[in-house]
N, C-alpha and C. Protein backbone atom coordinates (compact mmCIF):
# COMPACT_ATOMS: atom_id res chain seq x y z
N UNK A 1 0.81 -1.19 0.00
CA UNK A 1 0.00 0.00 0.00
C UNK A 1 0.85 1.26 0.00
N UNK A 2 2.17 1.19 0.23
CA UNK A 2 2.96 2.55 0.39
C UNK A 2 3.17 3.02 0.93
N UNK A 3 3.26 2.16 2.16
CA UNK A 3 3.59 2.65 3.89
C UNK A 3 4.73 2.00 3.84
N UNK A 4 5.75 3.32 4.64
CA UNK A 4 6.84 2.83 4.86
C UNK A 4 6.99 1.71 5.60
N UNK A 5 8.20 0.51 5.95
CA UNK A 5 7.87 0.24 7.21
C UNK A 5 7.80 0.70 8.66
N UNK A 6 8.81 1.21 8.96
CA UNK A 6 8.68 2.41 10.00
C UNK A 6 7.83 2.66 10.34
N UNK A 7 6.86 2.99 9.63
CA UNK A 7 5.43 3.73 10.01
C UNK A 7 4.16 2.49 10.34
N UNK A 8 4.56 1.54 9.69
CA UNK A 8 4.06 0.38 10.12
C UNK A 8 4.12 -0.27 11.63
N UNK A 9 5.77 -0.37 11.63
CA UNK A 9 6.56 -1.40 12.84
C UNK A 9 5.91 -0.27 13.90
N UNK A 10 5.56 1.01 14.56
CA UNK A 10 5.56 2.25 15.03
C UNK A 10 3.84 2.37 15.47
N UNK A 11 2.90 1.61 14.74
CA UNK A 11 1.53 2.27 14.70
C UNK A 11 1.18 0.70 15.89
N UNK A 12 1.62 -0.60 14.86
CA UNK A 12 1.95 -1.68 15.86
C UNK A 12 2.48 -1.57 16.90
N UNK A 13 3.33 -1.52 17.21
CA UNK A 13 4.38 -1.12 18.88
C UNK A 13 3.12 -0.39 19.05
N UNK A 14 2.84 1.27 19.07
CA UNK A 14 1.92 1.81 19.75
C UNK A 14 0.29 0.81 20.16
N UNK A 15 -0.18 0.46 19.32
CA UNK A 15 -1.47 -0.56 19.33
C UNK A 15 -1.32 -1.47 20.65
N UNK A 16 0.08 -2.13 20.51
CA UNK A 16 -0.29 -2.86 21.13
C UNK A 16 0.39 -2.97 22.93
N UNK A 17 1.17 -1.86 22.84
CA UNK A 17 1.64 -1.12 24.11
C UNK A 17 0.21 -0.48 24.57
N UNK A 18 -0.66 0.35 23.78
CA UNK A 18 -1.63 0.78 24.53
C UNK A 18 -2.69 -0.44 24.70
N UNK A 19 -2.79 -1.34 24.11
CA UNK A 19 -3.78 -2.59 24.27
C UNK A 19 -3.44 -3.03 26.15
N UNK A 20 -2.19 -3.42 25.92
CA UNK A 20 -1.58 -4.02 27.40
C UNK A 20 -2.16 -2.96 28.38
N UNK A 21 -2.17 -1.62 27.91
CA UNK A 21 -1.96 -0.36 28.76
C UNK A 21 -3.63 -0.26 29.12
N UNK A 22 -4.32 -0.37 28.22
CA UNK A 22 -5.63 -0.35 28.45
C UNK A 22 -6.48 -1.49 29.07
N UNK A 23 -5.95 -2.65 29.50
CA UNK A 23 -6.11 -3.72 30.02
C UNK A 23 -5.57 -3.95 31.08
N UNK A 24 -4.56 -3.29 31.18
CA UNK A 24 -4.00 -3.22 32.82
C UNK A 24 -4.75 -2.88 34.51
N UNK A 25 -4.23 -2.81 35.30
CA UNK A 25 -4.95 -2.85 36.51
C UNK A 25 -4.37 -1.70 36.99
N UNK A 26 -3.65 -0.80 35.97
CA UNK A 26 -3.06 0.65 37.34
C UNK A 26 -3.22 1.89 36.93
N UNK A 27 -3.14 2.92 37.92
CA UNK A 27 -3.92 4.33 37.77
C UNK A 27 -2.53 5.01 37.37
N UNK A 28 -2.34 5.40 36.07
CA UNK A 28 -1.28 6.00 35.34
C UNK A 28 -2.06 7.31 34.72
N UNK A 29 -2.42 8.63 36.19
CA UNK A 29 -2.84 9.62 35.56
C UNK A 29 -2.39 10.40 34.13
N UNK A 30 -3.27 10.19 33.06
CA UNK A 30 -3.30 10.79 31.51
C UNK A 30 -3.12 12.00 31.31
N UNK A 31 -4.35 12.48 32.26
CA UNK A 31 -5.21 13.97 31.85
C UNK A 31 -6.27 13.74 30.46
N UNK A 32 -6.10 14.95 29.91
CA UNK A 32 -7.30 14.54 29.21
C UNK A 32 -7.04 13.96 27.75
N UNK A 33 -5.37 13.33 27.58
CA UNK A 33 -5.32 12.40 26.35
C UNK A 33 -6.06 11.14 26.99
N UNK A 34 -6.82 10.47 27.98
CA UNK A 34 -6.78 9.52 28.62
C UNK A 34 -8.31 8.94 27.21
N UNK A 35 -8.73 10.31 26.64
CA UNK A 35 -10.21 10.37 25.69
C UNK A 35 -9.80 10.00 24.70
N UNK A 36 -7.95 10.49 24.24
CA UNK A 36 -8.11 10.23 22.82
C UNK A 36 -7.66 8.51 22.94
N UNK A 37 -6.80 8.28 23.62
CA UNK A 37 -6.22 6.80 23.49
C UNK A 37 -7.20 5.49 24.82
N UNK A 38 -7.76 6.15 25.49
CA UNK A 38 -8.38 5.52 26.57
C UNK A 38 -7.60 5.30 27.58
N UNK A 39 -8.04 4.34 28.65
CA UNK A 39 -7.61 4.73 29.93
C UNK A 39 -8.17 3.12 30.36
N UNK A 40 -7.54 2.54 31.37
CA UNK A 40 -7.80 1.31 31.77
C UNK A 40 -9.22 1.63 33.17
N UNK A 41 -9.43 2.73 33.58
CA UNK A 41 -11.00 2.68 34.19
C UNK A 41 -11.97 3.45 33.24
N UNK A 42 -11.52 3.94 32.05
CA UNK A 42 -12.67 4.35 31.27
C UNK A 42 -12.96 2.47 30.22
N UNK A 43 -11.78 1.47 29.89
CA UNK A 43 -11.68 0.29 29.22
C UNK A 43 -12.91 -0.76 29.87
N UNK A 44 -12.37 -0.50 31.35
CA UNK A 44 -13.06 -1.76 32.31
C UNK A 44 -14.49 -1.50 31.99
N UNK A 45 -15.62 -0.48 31.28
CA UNK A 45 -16.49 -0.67 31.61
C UNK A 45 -17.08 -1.40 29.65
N UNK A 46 -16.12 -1.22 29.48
CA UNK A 46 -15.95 -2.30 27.96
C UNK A 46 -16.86 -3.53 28.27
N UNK A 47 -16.48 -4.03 29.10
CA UNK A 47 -16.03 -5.21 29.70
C UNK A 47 -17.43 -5.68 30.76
N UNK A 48 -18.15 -4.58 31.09
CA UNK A 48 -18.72 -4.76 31.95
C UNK A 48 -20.11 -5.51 31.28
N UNK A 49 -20.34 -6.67 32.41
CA UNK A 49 -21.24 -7.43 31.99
C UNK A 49 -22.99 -6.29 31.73
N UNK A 50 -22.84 -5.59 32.52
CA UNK A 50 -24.12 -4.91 32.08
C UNK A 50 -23.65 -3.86 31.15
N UNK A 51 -24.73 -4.24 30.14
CA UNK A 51 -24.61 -3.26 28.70
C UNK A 51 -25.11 -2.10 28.91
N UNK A 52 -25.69 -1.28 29.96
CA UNK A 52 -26.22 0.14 30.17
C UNK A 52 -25.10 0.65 30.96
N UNK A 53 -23.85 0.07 30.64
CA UNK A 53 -22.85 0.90 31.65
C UNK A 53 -22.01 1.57 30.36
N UNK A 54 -22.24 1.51 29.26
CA UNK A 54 -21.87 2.55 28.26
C UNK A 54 -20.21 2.07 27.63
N UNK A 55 -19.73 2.56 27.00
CA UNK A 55 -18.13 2.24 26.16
C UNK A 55 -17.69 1.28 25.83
N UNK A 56 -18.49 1.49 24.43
CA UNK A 56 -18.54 0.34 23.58
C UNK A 56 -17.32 0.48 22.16
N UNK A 57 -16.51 1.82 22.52
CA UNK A 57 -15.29 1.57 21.23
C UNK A 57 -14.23 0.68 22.12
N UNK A 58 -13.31 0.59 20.81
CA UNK A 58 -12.18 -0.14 21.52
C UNK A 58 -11.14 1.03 20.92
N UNK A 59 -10.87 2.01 20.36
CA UNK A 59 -10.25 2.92 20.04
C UNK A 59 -10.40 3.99 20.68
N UNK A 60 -11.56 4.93 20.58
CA UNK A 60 -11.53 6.10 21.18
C UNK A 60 -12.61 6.18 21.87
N UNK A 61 -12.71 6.71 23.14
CA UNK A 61 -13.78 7.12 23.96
C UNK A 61 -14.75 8.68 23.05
N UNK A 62 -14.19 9.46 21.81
CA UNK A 62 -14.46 9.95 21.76
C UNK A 62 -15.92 9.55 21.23
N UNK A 63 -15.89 8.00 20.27
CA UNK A 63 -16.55 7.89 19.63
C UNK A 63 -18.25 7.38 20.01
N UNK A 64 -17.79 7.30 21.75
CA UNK A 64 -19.20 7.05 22.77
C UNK A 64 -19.74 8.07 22.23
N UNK A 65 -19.02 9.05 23.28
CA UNK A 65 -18.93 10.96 23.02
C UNK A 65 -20.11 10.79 21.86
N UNK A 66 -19.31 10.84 20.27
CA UNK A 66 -20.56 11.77 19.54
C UNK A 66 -21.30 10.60 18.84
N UNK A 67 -21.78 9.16 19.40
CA UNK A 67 -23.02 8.74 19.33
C UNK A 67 -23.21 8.12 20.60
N UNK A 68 -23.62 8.66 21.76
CA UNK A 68 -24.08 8.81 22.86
C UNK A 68 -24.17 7.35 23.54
N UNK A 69 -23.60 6.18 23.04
CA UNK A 69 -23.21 5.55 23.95
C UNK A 69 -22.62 4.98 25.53
């Protein structure tokens, strides 16, 4: 497709450093990038067996945000 690799090996490493990061169990204050990449107590409610507890991306919290999830 015309992606360097670099930019490839780089988007991977990030993905999946924040995957671990967002699945983790510890309070690593963000601020407010915690919306663009998520946050492991905004993740946990992913997860949560009741579906009216909201955050349903796996990318961005923004995308609850603007369809009200």
């Amino acid at each position: 497709m015309g992606f360097d690799l670099e930019i490839i090996i780089a988007v991977i490493t990030f993905h999946g450093i924040r995957a671990i990061y967002i699945h983790s169990n510890v309070r690593l204050p963000l601020g407010s990038i915690r919306v663009l990449i998520g946050a492991p107590e905004l993740h946990h409610w992913h997860h949560d067996l009741d579906r009216n507890a909201g955050n349903y991306t796996n990318i961005s919290q923004l995308m609850d945000l603007a369809f009200g999830t």
